[in-house]
PDB file of N, CA and C in Angstrom:
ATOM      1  N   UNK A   1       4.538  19.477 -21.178  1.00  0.00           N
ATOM      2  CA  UNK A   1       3.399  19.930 -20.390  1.00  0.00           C
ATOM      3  C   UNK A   1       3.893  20.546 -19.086  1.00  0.00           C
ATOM      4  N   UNK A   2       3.142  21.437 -18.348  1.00  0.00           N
ATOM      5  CA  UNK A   2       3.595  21.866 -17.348  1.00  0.00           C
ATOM      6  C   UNK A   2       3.244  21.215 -16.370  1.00  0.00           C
ATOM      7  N   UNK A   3       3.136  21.471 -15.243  1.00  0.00           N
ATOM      8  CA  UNK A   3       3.408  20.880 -14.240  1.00  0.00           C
ATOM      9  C   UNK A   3       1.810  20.995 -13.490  1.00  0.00           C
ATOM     10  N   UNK A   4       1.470  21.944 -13.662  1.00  0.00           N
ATOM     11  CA  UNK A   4      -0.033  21.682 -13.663  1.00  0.00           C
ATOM     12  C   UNK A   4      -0.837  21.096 -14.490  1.00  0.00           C
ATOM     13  N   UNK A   5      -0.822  21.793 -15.482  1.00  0.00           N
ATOM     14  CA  UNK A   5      -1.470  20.367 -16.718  1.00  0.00           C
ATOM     15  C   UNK A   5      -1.348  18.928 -16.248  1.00  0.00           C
ATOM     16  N   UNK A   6      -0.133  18.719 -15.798  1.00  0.00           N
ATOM     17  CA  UNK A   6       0.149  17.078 -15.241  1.00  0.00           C
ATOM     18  C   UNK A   6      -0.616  16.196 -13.848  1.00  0.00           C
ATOM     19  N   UNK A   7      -0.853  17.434 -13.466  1.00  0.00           N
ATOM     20  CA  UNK A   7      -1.594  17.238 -12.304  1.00  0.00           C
ATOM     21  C   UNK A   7      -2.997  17.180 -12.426  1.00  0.00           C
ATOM     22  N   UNK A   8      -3.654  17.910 -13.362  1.00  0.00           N
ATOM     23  CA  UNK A   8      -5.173  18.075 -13.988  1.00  0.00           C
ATOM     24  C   UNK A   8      -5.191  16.682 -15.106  1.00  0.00           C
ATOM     25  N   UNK A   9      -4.030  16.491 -15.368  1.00  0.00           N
ATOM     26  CA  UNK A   9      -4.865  14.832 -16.439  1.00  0.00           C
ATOM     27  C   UNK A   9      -4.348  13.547 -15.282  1.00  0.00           C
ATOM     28  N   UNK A  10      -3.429  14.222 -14.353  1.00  0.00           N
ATOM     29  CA  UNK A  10      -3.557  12.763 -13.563  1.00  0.00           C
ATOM     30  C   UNK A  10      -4.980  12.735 -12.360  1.00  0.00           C
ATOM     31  N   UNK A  11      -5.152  13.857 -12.070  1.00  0.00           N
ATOM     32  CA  UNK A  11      -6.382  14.154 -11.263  1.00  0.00           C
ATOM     33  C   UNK A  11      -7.651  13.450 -12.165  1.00  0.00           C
ATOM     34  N   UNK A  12      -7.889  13.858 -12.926  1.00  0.00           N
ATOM     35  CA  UNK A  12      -9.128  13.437 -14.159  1.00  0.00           C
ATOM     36  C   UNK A  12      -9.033  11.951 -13.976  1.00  0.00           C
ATOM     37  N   UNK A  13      -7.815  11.671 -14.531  1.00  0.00           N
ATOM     38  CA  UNK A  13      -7.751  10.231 -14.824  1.00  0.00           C
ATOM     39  C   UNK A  13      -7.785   9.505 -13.666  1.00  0.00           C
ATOM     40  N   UNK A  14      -7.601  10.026 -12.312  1.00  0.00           N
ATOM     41  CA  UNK A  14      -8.065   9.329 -10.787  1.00  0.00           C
ATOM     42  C   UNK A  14      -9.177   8.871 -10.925  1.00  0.00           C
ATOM     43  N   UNK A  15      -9.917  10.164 -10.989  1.00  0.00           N
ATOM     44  CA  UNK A  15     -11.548  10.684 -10.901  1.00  0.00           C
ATOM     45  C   UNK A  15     -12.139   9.479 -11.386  1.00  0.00           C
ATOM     46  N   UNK A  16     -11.747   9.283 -12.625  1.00  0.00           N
ATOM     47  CA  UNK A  16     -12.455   8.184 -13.937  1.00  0.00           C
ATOM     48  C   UNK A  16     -12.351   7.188 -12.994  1.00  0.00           C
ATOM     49  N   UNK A  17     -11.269   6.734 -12.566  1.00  0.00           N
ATOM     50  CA  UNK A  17     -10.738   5.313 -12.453  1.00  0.00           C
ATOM     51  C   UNK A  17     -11.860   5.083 -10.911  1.00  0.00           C
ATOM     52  N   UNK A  18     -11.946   6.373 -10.054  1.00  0.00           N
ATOM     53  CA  UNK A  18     -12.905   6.387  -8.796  1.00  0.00           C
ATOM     54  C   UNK A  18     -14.079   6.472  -8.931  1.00  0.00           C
ATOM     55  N   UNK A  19     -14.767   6.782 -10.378  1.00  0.00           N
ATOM     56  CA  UNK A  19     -15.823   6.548 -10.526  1.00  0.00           C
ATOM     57  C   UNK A  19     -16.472   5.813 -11.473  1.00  0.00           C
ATOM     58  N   UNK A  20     -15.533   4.586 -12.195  1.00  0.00           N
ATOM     59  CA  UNK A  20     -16.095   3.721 -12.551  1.00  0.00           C
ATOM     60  C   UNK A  20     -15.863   2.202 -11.399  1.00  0.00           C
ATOM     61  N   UNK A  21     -15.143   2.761 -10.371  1.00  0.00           N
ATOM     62  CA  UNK A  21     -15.112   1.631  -9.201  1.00  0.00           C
ATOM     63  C   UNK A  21     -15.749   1.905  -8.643  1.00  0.00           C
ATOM     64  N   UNK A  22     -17.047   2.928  -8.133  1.00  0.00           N
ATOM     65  CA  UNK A  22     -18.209   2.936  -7.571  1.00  0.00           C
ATOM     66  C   UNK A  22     -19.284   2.956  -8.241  1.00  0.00           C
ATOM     67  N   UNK A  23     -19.369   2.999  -9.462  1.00  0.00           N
ATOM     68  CA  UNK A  23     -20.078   2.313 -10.253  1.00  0.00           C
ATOM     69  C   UNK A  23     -20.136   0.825 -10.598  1.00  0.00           C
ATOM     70  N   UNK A  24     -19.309   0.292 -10.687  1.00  0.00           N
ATOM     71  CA  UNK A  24     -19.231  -1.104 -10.543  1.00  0.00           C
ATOM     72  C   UNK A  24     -19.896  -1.660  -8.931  1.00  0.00           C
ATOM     73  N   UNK A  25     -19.386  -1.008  -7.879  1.00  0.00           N
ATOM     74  CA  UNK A  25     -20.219  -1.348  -6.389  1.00  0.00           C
ATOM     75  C   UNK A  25     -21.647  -1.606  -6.281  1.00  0.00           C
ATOM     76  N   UNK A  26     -21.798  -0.197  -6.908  1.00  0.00           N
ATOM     77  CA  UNK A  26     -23.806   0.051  -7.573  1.00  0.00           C
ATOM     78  C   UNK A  26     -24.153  -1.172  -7.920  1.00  0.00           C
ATOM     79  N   UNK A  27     -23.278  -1.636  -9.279  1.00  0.00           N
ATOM     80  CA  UNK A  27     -23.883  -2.591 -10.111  1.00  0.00           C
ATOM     81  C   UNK A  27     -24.161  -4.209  -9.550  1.00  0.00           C
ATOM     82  N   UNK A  28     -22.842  -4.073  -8.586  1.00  0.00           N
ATOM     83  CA  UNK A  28     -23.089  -5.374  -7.869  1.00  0.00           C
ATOM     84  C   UNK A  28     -23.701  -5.646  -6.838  1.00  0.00           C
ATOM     85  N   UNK A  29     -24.112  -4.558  -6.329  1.00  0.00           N
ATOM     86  CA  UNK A  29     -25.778  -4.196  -5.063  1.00  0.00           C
ATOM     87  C   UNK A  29     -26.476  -4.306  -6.190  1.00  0.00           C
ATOM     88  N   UNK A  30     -27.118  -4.079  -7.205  1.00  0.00           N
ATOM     89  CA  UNK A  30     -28.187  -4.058  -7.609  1.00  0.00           C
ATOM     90  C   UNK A  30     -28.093  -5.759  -8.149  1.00  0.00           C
ATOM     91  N   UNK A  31     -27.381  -6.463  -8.282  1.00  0.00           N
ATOM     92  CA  UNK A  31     -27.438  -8.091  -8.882  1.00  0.00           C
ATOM     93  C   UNK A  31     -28.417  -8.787  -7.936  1.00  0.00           C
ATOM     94  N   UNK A  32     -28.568  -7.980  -6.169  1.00  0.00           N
ATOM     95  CA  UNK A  32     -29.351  -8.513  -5.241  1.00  0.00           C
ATOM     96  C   UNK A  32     -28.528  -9.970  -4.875  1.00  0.00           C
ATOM     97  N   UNK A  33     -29.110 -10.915  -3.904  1.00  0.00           N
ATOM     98  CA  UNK A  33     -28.488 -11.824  -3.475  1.00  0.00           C
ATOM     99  C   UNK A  33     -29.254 -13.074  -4.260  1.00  0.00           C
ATOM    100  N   UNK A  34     -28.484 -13.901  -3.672  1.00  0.00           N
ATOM    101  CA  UNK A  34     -28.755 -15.591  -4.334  1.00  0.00           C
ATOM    102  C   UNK A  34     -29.502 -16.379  -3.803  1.00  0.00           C
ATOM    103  N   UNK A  35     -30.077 -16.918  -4.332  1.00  0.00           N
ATOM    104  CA  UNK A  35     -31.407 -17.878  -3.665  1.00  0.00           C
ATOM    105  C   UNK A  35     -30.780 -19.092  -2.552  1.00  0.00           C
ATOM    106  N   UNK A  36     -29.566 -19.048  -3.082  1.00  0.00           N
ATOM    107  CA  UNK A  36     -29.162 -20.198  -2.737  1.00  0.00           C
ATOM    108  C   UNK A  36     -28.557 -19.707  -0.609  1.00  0.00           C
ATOM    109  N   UNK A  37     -28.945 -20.424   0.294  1.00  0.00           N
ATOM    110  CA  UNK A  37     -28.643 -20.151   1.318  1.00  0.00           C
ATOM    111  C   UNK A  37     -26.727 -19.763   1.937  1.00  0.00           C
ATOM    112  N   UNK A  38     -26.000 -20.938   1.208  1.00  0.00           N
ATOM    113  CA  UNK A  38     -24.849 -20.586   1.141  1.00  0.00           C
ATOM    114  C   UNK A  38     -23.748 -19.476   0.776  1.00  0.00           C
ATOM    115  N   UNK A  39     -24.533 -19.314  -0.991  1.00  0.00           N
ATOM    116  CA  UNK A  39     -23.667 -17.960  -1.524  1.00  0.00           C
ATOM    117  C   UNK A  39     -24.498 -16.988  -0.572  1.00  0.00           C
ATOM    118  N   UNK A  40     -25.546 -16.592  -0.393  1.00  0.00           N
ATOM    119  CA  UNK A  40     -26.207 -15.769   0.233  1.00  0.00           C
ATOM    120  C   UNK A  40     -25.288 -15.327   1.493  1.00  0.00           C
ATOM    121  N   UNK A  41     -24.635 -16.410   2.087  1.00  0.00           N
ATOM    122  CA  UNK A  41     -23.961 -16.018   3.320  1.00  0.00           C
ATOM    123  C   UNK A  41     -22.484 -15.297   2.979  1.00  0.00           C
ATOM    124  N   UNK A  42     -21.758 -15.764   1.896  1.00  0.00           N
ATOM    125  CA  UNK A  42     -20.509 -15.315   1.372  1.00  0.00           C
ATOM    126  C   UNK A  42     -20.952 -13.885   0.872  1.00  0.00           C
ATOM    127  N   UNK A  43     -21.857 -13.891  -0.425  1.00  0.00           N
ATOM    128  CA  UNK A  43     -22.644 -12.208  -0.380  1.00  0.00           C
ATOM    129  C   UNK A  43     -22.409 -11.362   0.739  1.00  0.00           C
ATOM    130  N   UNK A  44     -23.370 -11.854   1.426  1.00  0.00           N
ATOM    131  CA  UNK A  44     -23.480 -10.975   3.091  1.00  0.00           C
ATOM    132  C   UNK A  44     -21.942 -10.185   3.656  1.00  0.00           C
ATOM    133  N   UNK A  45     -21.294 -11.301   3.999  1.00  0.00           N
ATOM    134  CA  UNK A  45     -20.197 -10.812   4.130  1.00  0.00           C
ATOM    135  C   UNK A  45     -18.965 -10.030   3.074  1.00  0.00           C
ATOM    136  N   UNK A  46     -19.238 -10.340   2.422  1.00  0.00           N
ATOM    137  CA  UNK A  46     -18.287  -9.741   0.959  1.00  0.00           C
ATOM    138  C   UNK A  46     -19.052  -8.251   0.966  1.00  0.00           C
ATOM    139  N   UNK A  47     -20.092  -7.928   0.789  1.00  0.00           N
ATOM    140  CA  UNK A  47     -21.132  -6.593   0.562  1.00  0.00           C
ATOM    141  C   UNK A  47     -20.541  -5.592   2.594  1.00  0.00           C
ATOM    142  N   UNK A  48     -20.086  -6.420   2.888  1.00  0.00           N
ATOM    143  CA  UNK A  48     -19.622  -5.478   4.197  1.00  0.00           C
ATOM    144  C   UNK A  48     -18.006  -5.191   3.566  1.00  0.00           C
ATOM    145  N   UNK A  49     -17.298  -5.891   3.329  1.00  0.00           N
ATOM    146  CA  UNK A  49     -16.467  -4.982   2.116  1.00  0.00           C
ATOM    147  C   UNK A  49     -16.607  -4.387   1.295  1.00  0.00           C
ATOM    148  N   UNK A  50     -17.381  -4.377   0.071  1.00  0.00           N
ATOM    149  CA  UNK A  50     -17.758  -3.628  -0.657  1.00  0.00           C
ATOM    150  C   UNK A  50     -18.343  -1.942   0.060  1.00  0.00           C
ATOM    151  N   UNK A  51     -18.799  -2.451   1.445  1.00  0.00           N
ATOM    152  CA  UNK A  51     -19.476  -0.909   1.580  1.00  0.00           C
ATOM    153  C   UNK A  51     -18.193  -0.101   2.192  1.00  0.00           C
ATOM    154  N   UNK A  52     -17.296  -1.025   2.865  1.00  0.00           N
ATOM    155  CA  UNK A  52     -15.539  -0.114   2.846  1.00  0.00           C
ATOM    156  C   UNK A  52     -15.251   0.444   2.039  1.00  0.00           C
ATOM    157  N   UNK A  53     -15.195  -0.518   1.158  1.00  0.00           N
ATOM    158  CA  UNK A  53     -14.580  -0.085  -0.450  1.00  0.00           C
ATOM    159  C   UNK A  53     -15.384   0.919  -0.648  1.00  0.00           C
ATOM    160  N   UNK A  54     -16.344   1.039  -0.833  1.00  0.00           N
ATOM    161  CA  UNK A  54     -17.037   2.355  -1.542  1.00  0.00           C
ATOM    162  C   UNK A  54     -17.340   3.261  -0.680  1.00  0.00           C
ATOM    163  N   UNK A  55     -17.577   3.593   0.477  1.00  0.00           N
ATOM    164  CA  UNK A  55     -16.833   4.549   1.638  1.00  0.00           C
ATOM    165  C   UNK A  55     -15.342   5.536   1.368  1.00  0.00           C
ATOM    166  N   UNK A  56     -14.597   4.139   1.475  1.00  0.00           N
ATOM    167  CA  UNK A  56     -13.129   5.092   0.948  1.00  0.00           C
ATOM    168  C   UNK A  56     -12.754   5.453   0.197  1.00  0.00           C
ATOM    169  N   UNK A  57     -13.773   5.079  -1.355  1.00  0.00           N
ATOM    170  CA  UNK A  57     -13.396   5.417  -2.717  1.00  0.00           C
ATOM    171  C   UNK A  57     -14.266   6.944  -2.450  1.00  0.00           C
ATOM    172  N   UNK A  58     -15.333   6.982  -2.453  1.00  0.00           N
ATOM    173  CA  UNK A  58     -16.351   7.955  -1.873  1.00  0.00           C
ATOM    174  C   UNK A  58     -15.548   9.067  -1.477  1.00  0.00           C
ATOM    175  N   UNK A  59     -14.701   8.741  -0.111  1.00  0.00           N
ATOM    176  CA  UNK A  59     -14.006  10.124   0.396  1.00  0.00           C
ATOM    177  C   UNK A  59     -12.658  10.297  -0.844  1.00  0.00           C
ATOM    178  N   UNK A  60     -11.901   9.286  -1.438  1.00  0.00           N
ATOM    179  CA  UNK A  60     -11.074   9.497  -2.034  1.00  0.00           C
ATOM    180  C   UNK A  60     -11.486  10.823  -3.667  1.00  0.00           C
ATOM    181  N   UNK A  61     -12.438  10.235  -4.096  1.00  0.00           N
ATOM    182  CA  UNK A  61     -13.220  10.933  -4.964  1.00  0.00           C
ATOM    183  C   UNK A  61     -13.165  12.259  -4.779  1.00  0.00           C
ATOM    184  N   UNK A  62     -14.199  12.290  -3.514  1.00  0.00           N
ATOM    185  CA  UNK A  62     -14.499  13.817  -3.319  1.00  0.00           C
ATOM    186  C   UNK A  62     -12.658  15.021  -2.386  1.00  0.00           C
ATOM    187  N   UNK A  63     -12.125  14.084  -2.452  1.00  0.00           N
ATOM    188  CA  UNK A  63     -10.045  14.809  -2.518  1.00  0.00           C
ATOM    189  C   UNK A  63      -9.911  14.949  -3.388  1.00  0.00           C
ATOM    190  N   UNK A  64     -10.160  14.025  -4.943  1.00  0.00           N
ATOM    191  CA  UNK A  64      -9.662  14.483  -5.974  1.00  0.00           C
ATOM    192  C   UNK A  64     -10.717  15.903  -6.307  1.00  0.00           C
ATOM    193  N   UNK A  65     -11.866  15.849  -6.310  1.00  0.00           N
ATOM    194  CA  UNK A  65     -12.697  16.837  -6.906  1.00  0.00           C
ATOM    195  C   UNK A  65     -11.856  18.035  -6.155  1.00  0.00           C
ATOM    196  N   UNK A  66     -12.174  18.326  -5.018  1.00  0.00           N
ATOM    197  CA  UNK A  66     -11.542  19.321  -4.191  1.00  0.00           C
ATOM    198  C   UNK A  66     -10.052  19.812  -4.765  1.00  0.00           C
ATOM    199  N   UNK A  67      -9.186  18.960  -4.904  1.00  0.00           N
ATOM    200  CA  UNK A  67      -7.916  18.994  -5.378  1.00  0.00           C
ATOM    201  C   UNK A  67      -7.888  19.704  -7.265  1.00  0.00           C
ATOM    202  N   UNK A  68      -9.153  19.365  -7.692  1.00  0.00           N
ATOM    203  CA  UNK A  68      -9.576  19.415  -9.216  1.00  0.00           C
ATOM    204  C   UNK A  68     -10.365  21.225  -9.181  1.00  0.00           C
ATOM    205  N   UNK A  69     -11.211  21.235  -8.309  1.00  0.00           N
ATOM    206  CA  UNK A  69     -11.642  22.988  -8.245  1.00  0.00           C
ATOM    207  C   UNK A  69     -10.339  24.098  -7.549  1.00  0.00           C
ATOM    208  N   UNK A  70      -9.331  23.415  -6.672  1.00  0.00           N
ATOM    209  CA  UNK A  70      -7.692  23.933  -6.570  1.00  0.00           C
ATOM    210  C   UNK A  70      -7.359  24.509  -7.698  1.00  0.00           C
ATOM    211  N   UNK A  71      -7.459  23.668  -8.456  1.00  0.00           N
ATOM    212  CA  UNK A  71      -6.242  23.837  -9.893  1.00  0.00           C
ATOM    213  C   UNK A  71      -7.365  24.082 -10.755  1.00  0.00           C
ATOM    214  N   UNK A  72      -8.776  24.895 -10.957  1.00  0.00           N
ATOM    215  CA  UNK A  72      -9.372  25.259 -11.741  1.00  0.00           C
ATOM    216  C   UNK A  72     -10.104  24.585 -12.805  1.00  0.00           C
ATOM    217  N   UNK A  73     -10.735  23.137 -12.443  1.00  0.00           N
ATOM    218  CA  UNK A  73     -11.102  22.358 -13.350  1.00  0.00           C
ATOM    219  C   UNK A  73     -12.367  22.146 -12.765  1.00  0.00           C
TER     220      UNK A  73
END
């Protein structure tokens, strides 16, 4: 393969991997929180990571796309 080709299935295969990890984020905002007062508080704080995490996956994503209309895909 050439050397671009290599770069267009490792780009793709980023992409995938960045957008089934913000899909998974989605999924675990939408579970909503726990009745219970305790987990509710661990939630709370864990979901302020999660919104990092999906922030930086977010900008990482939209480098690969950019990097992906570069090389004609």
């Amino acid at each position: 393969m050439s050397t671009i080709t290599d770069q267009k299935v490792t780009l793709l295969a980023k992409r995938d991997q960045l957008r089934a990890r913000l899909k998974a984020i989605e999924a675990e905002y939408k579970r909503g929180l726990s009745a219970n007062s305790e987990e509710r508080a661990t939630e709370l704080e864990n979901a302020e990571v999660l919104d990092s995490i999906a922030r930086i996956t977010a900008e990482e994503l939209e480098q690969v796309d950019e990097a992906l209309k570069m090389l004609g895909v």
